[in-house]
C-alpha atoms as a PDB file:
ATOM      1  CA  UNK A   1     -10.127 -20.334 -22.944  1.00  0.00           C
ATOM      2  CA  UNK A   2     -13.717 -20.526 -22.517  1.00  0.00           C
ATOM      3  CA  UNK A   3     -16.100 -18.658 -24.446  1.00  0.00           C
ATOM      4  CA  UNK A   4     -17.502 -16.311 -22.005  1.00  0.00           C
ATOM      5  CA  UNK A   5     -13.085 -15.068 -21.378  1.00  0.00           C
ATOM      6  CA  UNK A   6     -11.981 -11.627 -22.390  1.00  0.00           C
ATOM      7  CA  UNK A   7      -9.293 -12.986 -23.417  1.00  0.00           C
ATOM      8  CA  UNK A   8     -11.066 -14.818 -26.501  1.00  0.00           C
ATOM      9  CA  UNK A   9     -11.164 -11.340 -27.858  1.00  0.00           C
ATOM     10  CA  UNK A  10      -7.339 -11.065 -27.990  1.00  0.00           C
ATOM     11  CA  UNK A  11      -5.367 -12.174 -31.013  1.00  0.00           C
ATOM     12  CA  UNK A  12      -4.176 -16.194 -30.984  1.00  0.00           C
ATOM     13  CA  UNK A  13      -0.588 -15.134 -31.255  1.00  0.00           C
ATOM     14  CA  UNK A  14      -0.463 -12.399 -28.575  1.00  0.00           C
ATOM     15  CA  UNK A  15      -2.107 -14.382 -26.084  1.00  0.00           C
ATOM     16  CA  UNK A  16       0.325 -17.497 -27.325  1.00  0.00           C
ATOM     17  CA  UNK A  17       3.495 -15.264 -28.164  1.00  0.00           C
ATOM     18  CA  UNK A  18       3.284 -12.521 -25.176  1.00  0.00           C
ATOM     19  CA  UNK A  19       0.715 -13.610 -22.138  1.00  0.00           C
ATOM     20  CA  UNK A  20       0.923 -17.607 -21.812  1.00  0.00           C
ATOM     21  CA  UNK A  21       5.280 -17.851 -21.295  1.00  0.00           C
ATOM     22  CA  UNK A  22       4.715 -15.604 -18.000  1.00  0.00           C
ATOM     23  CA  UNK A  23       2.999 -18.584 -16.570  1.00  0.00           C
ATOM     24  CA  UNK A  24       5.906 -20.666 -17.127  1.00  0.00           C
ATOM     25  CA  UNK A  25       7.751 -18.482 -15.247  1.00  0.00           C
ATOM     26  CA  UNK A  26       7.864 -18.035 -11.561  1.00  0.00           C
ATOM     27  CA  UNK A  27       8.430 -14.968  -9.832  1.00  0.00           C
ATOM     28  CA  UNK A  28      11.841 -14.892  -7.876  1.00  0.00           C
ATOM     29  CA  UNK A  29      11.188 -15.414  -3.821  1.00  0.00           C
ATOM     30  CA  UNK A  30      12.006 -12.696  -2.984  1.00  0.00           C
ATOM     31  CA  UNK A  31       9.128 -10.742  -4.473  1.00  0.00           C
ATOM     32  CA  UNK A  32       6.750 -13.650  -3.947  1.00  0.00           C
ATOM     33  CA  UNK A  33       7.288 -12.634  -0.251  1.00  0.00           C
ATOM     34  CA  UNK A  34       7.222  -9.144  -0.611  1.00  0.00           C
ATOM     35  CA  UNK A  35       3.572  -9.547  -2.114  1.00  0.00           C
ATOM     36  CA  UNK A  36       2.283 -12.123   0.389  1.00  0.00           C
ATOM     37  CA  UNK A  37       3.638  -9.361   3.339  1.00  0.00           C
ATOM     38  CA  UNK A  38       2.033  -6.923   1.670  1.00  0.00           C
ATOM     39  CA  UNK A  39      -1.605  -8.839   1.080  1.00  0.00           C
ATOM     40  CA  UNK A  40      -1.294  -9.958   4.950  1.00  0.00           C
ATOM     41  CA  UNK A  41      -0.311  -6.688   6.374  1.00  0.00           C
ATOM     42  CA  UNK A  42      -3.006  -4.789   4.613  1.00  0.00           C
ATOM     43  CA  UNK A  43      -5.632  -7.181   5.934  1.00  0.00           C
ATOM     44  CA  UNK A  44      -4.557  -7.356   9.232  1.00  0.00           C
ATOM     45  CA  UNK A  45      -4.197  -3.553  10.057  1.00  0.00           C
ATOM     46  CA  UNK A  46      -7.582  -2.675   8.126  1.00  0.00           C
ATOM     47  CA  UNK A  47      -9.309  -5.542  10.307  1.00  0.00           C
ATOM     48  CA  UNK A  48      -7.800  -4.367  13.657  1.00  0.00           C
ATOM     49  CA  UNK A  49      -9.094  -0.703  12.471  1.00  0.00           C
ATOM     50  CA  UNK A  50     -12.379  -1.839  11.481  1.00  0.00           C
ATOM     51  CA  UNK A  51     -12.596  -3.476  15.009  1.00  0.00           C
ATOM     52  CA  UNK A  52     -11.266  -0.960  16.946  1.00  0.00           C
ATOM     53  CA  UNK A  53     -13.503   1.813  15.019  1.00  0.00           C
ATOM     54  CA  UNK A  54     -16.507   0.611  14.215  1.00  0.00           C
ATOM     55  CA  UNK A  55     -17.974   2.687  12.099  1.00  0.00           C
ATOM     56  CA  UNK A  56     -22.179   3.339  11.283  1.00  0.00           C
ATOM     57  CA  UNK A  57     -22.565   3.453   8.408  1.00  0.00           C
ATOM     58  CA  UNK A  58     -24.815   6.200   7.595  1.00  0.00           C
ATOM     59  CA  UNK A  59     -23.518   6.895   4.189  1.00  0.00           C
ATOM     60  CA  UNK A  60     -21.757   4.451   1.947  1.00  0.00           C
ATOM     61  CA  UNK A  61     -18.965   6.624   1.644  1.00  0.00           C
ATOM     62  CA  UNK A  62     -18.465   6.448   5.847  1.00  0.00           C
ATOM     63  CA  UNK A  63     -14.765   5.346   6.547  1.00  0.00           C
ATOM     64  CA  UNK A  64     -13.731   6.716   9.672  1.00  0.00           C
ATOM     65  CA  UNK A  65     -11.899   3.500  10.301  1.00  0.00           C
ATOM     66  CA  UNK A  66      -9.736   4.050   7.248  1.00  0.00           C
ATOM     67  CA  UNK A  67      -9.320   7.713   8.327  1.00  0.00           C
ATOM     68  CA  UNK A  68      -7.744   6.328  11.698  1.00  0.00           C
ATOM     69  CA  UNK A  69      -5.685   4.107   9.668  1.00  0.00           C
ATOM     70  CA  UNK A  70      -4.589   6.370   7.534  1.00  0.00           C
ATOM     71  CA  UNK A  71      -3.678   8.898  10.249  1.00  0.00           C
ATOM     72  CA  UNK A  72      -1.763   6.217  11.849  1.00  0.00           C
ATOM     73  CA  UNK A  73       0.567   5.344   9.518  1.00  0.00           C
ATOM     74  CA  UNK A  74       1.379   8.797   8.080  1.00  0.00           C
ATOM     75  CA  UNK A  75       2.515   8.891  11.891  1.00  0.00           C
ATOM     76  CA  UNK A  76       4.576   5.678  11.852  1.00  0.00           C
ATOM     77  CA  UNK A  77       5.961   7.346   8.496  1.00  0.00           C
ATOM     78  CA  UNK A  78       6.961  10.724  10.178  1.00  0.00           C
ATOM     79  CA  UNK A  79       8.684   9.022  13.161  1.00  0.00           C
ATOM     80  CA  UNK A  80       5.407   9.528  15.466  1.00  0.00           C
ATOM     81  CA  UNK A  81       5.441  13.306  15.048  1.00  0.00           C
ATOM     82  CA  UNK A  82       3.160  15.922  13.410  1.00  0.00           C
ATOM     83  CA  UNK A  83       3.428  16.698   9.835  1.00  0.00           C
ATOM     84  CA  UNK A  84       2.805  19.919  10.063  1.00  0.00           C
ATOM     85  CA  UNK A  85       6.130  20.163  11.763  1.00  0.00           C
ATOM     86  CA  UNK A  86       7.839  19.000   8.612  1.00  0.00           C
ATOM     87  CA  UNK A  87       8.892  15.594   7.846  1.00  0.00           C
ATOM     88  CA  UNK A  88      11.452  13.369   8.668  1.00  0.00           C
ATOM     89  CA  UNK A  89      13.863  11.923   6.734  1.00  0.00           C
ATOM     90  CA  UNK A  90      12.326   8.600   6.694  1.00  0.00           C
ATOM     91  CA  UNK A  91       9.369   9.411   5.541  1.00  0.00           C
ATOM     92  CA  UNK A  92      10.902  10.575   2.295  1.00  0.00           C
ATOM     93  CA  UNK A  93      13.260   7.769   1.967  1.00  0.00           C
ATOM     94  CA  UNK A  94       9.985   5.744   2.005  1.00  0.00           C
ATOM     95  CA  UNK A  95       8.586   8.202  -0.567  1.00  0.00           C
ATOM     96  CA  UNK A  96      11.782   8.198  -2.443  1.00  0.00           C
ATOM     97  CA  UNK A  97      11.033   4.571  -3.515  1.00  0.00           C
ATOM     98  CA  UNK A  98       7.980   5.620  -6.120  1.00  0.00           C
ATOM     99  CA  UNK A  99       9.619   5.403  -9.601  1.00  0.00           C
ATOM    100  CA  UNK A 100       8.502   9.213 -10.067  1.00  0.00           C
ATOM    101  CA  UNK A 101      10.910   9.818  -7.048  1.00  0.00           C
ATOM    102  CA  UNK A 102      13.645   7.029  -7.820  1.00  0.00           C
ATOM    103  CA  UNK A 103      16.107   9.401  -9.453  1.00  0.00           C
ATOM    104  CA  UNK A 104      15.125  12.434  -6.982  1.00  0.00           C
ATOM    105  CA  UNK A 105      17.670  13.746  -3.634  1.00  0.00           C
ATOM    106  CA  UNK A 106      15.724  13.310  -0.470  1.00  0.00           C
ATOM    107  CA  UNK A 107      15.168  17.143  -1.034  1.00  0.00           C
ATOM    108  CA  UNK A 108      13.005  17.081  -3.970  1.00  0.00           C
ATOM    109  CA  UNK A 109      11.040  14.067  -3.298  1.00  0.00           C
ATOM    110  CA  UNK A 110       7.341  14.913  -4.106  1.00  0.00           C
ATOM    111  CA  UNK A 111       5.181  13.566  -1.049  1.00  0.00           C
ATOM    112  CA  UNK A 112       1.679  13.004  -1.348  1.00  0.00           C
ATOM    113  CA  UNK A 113      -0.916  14.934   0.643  1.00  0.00           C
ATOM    114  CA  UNK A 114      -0.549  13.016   4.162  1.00  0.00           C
ATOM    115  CA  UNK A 115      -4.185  12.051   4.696  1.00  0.00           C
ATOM    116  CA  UNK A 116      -6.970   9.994   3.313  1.00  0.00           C
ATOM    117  CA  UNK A 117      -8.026  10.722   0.025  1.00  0.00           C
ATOM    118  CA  UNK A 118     -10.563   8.789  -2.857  1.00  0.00           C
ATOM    119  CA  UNK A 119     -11.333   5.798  -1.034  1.00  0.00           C
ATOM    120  CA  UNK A 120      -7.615   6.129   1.498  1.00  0.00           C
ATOM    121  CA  UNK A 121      -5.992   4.458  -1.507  1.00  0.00           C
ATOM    122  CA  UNK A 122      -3.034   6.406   0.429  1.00  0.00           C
ATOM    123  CA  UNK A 123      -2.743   3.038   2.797  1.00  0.00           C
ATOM    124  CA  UNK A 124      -2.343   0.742   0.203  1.00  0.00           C
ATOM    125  CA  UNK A 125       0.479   3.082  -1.527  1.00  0.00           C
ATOM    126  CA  UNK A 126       2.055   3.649   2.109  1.00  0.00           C
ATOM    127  CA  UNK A 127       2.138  -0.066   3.101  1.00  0.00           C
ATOM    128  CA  UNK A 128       3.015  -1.026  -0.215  1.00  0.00           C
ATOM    129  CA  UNK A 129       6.611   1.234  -0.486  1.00  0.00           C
ATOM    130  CA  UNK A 130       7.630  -0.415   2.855  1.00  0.00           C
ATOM    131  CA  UNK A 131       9.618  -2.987   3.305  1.00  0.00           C
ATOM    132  CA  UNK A 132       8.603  -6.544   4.827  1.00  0.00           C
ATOM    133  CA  UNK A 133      10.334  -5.595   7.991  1.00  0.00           C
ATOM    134  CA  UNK A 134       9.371  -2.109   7.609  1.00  0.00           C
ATOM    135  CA  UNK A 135       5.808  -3.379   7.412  1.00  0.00           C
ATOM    136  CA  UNK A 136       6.102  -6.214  10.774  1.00  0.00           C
ATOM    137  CA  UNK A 137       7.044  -2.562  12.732  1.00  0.00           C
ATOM    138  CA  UNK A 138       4.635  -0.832  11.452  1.00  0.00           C
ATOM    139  CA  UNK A 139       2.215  -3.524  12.759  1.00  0.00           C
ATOM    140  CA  UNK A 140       3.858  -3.603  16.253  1.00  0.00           C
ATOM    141  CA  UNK A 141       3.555   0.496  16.027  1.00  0.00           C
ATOM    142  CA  UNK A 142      -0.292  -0.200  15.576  1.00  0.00           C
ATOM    143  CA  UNK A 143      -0.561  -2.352  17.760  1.00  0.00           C
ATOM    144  CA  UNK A 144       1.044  -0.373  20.514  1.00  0.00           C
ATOM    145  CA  UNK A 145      -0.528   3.003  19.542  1.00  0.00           C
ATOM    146  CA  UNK A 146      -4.237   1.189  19.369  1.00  0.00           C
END
């Protein structure tokens, strides 16, 4: 550790006893693809939004490129039709896979609000509770809605 680490601030045998063996360790495959899908879809979608809505920025907090985004995939979510029309089951079986929801029926699954949000952090959460495959459709649904 250099001197200028955080971690120098953390006890010897914590960093020895609890941090340093996960290093040793690697993840299963599995997940190690599930993460790289993840990191590669959520680049790829925000720079085909980005380029397809170029957005002034007159204000830092101007996203309408995220807004799109984030409209679009509530839509891949709810089978390509309007929320306001309820939601299909799909949607909450993505929903379903949140650990607050884990235990729930499809019924009582708490959804989020549908749109945007501080900073659309709704995208990452979406994207993130699909699946790899899940995710490679929702790309092709982009691609052919864009």
């Amino acid at each position: 550790m250099t001197t200028d680490s955080p971690l120098r601030l953390l006890p010897v045998d914590l960093f020895r006893d609890r941090i340093l063996p996960y290093t040793y360790r690697p993840q299963p495959t599995a997940l190690q693809q599930d993460l790289f899908s993840y990191h590669r879809t959520i680049a790829h979608v925000k720079t085909i939004y980005s380029t397809l809505y170029p957005t002034v920025r007159t204000t830092p907090d101007d996203e309408s490129d995220m807004a799109w985004l984030s409209n679009d995939i509530t839509r891949f979510l709810n089978n390509d039709q309007a929320t306001m029309l309820g939601y299909v089951e799909f949607y909450r079986v993505v929903f379903q896979r949140l650990y607050m929801n884990h235990m729930k029926n499809l019924s009582e699954v708490r959804l989020p609000p549908p749109f945007g949000g501080v900073h659309f952090n709704d995208i990452k959460v979406s994207i993130g509770l699909l699946l790899p495959a899940e995710r490679q459709q929702l790309e092709r649904f982009l691609g052919a809605s864009t």
